[in-house]
C-alpha atoms as a PDB file:
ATOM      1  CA  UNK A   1       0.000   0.000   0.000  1.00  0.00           C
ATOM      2  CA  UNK A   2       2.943   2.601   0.675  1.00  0.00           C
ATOM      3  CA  UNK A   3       4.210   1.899  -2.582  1.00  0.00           C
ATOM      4  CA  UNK A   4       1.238   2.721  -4.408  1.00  0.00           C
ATOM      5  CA  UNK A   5       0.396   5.645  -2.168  1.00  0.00           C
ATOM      6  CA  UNK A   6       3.827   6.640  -3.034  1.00  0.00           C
ATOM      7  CA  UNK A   7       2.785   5.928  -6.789  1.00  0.00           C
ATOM      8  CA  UNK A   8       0.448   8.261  -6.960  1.00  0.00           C
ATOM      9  CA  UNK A   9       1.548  11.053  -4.794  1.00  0.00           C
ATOM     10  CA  UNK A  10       5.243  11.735  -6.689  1.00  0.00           C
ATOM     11  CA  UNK A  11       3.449  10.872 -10.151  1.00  0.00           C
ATOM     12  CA  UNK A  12       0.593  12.870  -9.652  1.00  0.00           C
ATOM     13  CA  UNK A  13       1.198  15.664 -12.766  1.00  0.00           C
ATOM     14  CA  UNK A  14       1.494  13.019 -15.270  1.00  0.00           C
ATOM     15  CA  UNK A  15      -1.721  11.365 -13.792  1.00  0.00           C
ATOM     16  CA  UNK A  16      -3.627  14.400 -13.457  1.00  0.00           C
ATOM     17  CA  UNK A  17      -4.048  14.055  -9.701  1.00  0.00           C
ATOM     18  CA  UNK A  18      -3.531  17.183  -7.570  1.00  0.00           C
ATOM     19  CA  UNK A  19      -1.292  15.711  -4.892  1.00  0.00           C
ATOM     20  CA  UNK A  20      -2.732  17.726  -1.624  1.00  0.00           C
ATOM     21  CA  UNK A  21      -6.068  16.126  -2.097  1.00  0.00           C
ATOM     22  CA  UNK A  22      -5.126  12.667  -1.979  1.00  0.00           C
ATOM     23  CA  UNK A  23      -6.914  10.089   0.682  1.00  0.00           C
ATOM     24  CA  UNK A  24      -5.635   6.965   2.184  1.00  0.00           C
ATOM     25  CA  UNK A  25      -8.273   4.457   3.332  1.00  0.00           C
ATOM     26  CA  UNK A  26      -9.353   1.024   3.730  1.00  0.00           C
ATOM     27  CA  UNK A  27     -11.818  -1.636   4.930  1.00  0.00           C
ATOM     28  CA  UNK A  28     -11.393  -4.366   7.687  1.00  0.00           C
ATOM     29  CA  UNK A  29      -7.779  -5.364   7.532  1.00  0.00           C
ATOM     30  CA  UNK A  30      -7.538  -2.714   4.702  1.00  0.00           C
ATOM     31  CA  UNK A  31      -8.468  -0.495   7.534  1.00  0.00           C
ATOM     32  CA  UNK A  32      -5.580  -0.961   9.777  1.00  0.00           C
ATOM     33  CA  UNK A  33      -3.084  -1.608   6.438  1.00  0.00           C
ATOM     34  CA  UNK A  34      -4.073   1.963   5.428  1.00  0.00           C
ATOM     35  CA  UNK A  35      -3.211   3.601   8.734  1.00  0.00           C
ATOM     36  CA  UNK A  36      -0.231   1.873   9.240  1.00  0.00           C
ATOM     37  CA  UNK A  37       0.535   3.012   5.648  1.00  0.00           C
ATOM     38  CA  UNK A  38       0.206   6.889   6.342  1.00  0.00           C
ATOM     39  CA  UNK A  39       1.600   6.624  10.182  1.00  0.00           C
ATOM     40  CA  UNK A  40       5.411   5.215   7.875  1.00  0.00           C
ATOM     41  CA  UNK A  41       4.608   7.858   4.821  1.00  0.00           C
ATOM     42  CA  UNK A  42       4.943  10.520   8.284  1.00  0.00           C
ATOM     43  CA  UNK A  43       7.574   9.014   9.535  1.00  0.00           C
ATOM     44  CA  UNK A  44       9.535   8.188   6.294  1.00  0.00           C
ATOM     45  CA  UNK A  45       8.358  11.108   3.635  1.00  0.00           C
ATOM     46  CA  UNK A  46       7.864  13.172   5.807  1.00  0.00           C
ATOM     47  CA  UNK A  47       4.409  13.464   4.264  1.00  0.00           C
ATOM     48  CA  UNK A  48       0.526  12.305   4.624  1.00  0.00           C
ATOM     49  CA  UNK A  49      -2.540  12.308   2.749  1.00  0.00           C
ATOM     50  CA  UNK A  50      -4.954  15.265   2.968  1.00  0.00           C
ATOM     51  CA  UNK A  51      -7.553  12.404   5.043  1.00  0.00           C
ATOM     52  CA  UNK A  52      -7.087   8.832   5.910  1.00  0.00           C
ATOM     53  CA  UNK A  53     -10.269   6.715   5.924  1.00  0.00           C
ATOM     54  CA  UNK A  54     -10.328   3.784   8.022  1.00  0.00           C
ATOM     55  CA  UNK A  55     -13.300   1.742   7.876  1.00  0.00           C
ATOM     56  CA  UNK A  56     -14.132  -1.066  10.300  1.00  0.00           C
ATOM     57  CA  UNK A  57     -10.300  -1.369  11.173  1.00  0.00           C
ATOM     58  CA  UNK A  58      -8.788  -3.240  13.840  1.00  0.00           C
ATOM     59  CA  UNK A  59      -5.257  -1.285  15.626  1.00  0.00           C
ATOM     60  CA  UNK A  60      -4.578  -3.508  18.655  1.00  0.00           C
ATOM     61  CA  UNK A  61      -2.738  -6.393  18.531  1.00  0.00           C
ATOM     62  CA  UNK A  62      -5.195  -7.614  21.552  1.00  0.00           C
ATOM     63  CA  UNK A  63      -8.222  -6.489  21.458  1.00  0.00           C
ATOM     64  CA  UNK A  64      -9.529  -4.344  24.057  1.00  0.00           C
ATOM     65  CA  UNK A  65     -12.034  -5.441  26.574  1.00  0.00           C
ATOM     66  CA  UNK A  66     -15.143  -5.436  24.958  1.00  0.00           C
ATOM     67  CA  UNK A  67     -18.216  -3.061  26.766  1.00  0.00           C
ATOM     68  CA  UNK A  68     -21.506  -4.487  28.515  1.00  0.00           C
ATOM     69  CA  UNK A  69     -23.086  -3.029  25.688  1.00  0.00           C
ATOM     70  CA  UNK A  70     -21.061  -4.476  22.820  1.00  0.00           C
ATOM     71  CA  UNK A  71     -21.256  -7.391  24.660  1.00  0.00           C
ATOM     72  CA  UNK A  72     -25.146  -7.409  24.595  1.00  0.00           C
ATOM     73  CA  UNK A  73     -25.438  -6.595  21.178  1.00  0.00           C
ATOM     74  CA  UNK A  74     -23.075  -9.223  19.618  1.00  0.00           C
ATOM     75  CA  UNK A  75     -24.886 -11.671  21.549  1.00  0.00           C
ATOM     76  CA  UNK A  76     -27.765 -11.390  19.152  1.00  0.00           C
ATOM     77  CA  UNK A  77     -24.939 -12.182  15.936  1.00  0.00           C
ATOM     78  CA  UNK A  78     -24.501 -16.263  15.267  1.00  0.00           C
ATOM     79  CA  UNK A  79     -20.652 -16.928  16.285  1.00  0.00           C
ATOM     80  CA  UNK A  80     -20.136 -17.944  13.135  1.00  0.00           C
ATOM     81  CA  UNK A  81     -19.814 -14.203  12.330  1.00  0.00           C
ATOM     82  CA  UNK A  82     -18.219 -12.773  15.417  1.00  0.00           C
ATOM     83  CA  UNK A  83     -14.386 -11.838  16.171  1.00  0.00           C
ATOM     84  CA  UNK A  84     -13.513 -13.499  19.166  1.00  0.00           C
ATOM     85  CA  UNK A  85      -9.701 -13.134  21.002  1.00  0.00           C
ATOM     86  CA  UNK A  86      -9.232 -16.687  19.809  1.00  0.00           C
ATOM     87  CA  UNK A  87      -9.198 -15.680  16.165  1.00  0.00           C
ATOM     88  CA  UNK A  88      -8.250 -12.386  16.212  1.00  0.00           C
ATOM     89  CA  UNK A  89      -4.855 -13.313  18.256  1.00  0.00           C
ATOM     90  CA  UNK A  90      -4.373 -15.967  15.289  1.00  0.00           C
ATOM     91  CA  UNK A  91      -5.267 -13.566  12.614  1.00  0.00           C
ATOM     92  CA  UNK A  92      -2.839 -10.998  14.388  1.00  0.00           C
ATOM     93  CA  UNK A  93      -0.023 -13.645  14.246  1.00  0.00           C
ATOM     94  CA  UNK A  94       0.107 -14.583  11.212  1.00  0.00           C
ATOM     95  CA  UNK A  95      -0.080 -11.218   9.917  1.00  0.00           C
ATOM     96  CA  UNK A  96       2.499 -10.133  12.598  1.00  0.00           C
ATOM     97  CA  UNK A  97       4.716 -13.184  11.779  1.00  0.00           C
ATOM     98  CA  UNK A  98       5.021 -14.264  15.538  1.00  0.00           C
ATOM     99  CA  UNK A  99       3.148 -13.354  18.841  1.00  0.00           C
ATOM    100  CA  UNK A 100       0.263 -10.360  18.660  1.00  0.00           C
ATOM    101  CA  UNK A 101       2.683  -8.635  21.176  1.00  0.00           C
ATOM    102  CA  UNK A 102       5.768  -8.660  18.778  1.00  0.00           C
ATOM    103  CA  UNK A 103       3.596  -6.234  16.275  1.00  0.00           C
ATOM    104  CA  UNK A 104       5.247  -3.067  15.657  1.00  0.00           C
ATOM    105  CA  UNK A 105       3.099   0.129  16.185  1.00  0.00           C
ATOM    106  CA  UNK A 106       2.926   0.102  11.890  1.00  0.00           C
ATOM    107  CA  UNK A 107       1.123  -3.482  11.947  1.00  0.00           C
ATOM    108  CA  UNK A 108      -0.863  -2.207  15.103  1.00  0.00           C
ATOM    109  CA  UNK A 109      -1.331   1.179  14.798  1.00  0.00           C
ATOM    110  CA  UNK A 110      -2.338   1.510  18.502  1.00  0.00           C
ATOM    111  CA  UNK A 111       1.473   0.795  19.392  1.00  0.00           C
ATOM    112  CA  UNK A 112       2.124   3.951  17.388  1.00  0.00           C
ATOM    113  CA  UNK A 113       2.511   7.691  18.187  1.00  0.00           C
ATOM    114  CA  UNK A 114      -0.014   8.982  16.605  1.00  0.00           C
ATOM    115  CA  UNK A 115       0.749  12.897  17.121  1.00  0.00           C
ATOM    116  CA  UNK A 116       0.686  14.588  13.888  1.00  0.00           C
ATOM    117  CA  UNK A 117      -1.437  12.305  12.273  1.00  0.00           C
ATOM    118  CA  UNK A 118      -3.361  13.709   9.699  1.00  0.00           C
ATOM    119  CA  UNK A 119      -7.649  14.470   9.783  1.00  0.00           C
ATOM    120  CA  UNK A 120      -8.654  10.772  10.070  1.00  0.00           C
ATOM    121  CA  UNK A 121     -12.047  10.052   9.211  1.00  0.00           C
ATOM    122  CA  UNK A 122     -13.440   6.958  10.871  1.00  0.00           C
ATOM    123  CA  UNK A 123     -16.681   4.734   9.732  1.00  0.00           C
ATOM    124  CA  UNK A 124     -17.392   1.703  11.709  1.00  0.00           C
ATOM    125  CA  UNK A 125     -20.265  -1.331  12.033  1.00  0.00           C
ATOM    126  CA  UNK A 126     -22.431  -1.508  14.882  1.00  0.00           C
ATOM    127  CA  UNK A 127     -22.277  -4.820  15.568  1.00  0.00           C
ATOM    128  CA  UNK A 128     -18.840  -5.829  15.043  1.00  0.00           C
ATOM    129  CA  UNK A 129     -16.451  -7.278  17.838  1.00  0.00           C
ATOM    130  CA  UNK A 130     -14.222  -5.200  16.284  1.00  0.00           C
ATOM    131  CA  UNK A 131     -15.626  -1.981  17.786  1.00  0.00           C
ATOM    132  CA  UNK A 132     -13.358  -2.414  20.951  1.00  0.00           C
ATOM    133  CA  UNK A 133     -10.575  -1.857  19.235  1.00  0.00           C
ATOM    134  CA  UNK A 134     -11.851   1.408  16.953  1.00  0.00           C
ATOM    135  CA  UNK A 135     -13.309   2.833  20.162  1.00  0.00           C
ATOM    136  CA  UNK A 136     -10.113   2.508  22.107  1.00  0.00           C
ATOM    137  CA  UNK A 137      -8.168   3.720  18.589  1.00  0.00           C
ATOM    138  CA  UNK A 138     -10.300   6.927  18.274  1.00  0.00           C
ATOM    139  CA  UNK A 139      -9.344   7.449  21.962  1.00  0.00           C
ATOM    140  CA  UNK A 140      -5.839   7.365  21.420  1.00  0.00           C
ATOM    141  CA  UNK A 141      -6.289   9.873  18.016  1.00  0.00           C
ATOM    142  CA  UNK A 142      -8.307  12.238  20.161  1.00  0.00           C
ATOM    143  CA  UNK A 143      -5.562  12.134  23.141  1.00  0.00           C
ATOM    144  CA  UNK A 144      -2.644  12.907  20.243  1.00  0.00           C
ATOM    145  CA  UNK A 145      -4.715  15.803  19.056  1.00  0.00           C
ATOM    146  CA  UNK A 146      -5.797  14.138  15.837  1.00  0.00           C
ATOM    147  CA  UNK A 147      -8.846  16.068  14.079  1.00  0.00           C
ATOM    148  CA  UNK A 148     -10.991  12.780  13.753  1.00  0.00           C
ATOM    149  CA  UNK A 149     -14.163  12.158  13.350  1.00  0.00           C
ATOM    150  CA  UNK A 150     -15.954   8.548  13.817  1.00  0.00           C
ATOM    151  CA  UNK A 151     -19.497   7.737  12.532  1.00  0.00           C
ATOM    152  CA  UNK A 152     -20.963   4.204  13.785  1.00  0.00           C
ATOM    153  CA  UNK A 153     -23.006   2.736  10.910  1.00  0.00           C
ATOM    154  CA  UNK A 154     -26.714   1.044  12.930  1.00  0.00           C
ATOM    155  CA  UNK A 155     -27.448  -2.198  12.285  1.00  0.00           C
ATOM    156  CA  UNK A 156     -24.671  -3.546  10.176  1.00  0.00           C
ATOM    157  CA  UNK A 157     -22.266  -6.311  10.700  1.00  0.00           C
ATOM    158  CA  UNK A 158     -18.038  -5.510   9.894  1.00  0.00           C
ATOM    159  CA  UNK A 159     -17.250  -5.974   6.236  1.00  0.00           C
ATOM    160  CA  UNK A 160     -20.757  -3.712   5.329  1.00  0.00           C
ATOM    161  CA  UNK A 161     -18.925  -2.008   2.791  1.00  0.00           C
ATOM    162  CA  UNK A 162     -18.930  -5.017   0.259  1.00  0.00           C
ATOM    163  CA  UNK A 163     -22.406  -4.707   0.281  1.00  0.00           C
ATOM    164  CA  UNK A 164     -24.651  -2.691  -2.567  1.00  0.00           C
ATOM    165  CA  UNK A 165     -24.905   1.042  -1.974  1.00  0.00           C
ATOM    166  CA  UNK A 166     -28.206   0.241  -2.606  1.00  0.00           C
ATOM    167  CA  UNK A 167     -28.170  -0.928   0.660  1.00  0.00           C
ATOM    168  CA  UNK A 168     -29.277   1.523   3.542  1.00  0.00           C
ATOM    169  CA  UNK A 169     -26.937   2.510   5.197  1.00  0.00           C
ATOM    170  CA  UNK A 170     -24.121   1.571   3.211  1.00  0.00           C
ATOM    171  CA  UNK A 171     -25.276   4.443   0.664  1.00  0.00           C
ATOM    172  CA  UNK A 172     -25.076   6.703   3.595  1.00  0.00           C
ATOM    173  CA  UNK A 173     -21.313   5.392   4.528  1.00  0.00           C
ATOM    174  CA  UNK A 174     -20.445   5.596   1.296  1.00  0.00           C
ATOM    175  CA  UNK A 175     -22.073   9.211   1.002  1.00  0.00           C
ATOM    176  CA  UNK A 176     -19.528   9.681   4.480  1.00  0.00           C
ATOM    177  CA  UNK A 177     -16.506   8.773   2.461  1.00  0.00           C
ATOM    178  CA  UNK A 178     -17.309  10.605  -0.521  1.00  0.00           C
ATOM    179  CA  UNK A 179     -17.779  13.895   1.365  1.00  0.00           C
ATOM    180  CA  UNK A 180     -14.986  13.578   3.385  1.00  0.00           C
ATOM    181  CA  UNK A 181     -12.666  13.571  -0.018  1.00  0.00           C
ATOM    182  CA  UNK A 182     -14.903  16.188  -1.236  1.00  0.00           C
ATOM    183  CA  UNK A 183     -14.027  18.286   1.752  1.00  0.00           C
ATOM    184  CA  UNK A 184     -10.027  18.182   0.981  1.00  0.00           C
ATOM    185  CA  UNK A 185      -9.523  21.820  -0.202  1.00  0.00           C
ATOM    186  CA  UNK A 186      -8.207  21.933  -3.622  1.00  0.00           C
ATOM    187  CA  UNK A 187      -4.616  23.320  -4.021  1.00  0.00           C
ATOM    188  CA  UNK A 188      -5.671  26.750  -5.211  1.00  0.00           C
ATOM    189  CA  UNK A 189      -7.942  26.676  -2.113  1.00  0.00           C
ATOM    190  CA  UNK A 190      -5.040  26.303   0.331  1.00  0.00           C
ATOM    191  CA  UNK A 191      -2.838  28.298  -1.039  1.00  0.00           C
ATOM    192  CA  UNK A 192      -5.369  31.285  -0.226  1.00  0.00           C
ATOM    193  CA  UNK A 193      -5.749  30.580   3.143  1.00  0.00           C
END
């Protein structure tokens, strides 16, 4: 994903891209791959995206304790479709390649100083197990003075997104997304400011 963010950023004349309104985002695992993405592009280039756009992502290499109310509404969701620690500790070690706790604050973006992040626009499922871990993330942002924003999608299970938009309310995230791109000030704009 850095590459391609890379890509894109030092081509962007030749692919008629104007390079301060680029966004970074993802879905699910995509969520967490895009914010670990932009938190090395800081550290590395010296440079972010105008907004990054994590939806549904998970940033804890354990996952938090979950809330009494979490907790009561994922107990209406068939296991089949749930997150438990079980599977999320294996899913976190193999993409870690070793223990959860060996995963660097890029895999888990939770282990990361996240001061100077840039706007971060957050869009997460309503029942998902994985809302302990955005809820403790956005936390963190807010505490290292990120300008973020989080909208919890009712009634949807994680991985919404690869639904139709003709689905309500994954028009409406959608819609979310869109507008937050569509609020990037153009390069003209910022240059007046």
């Amino acid at each position: 994903m850095i590459a391609v963010v890379r890509w894109v950023r030092d081509g962007a004349t030749g692919l008629g891209v104007d390079a301060t309104r680029i966004a970074v985002g993802g879905a699910s695992a995509g969520g967490n791959l895009a914010t670990g993405a932009v938190l090395r592009l800081r550290d590395e280039d010296d440079w972010q995206p105008a907004v990054l756009i994590p939806a549904s992502g998970v940033f804890h290499a354990t996952l938090p304790p979950t809330s009494p109310e979490i907790e009561a509404l994922m107990a209406e969701v068939p296991d089949l479709l749930r997150f438990t620690e079980q599977q999320t500790a294996g899913i976190t070690a193999n993409y870690v390649g070793g223990p959860p706790e060996s995963a660097d604050g890029y895999a888990m973006p939770a282990g990361a100083d996240l001061a100077g992040l840039c706007r971060t626009v957050m869009i997460d499922a309503e029942y998902d197990d994985l809302r302990r871990s955005e809820e403790a993330f956005l936390v963190l942002l807010e505490a290292a003075g990120v300008d973020v924003t989080r909208h919890l999608t009712p009634g949807v299970l994680h991985g919404f997104l690869n639904l139709p938009a003709e689905v309500e309310p994954v028009d409406h995230a959608f819609q979310l997304i869109a507008d937050a791109v569509v609020a990037i000030p153009t390069s003209q704009e910022s240059s007046h400011v």
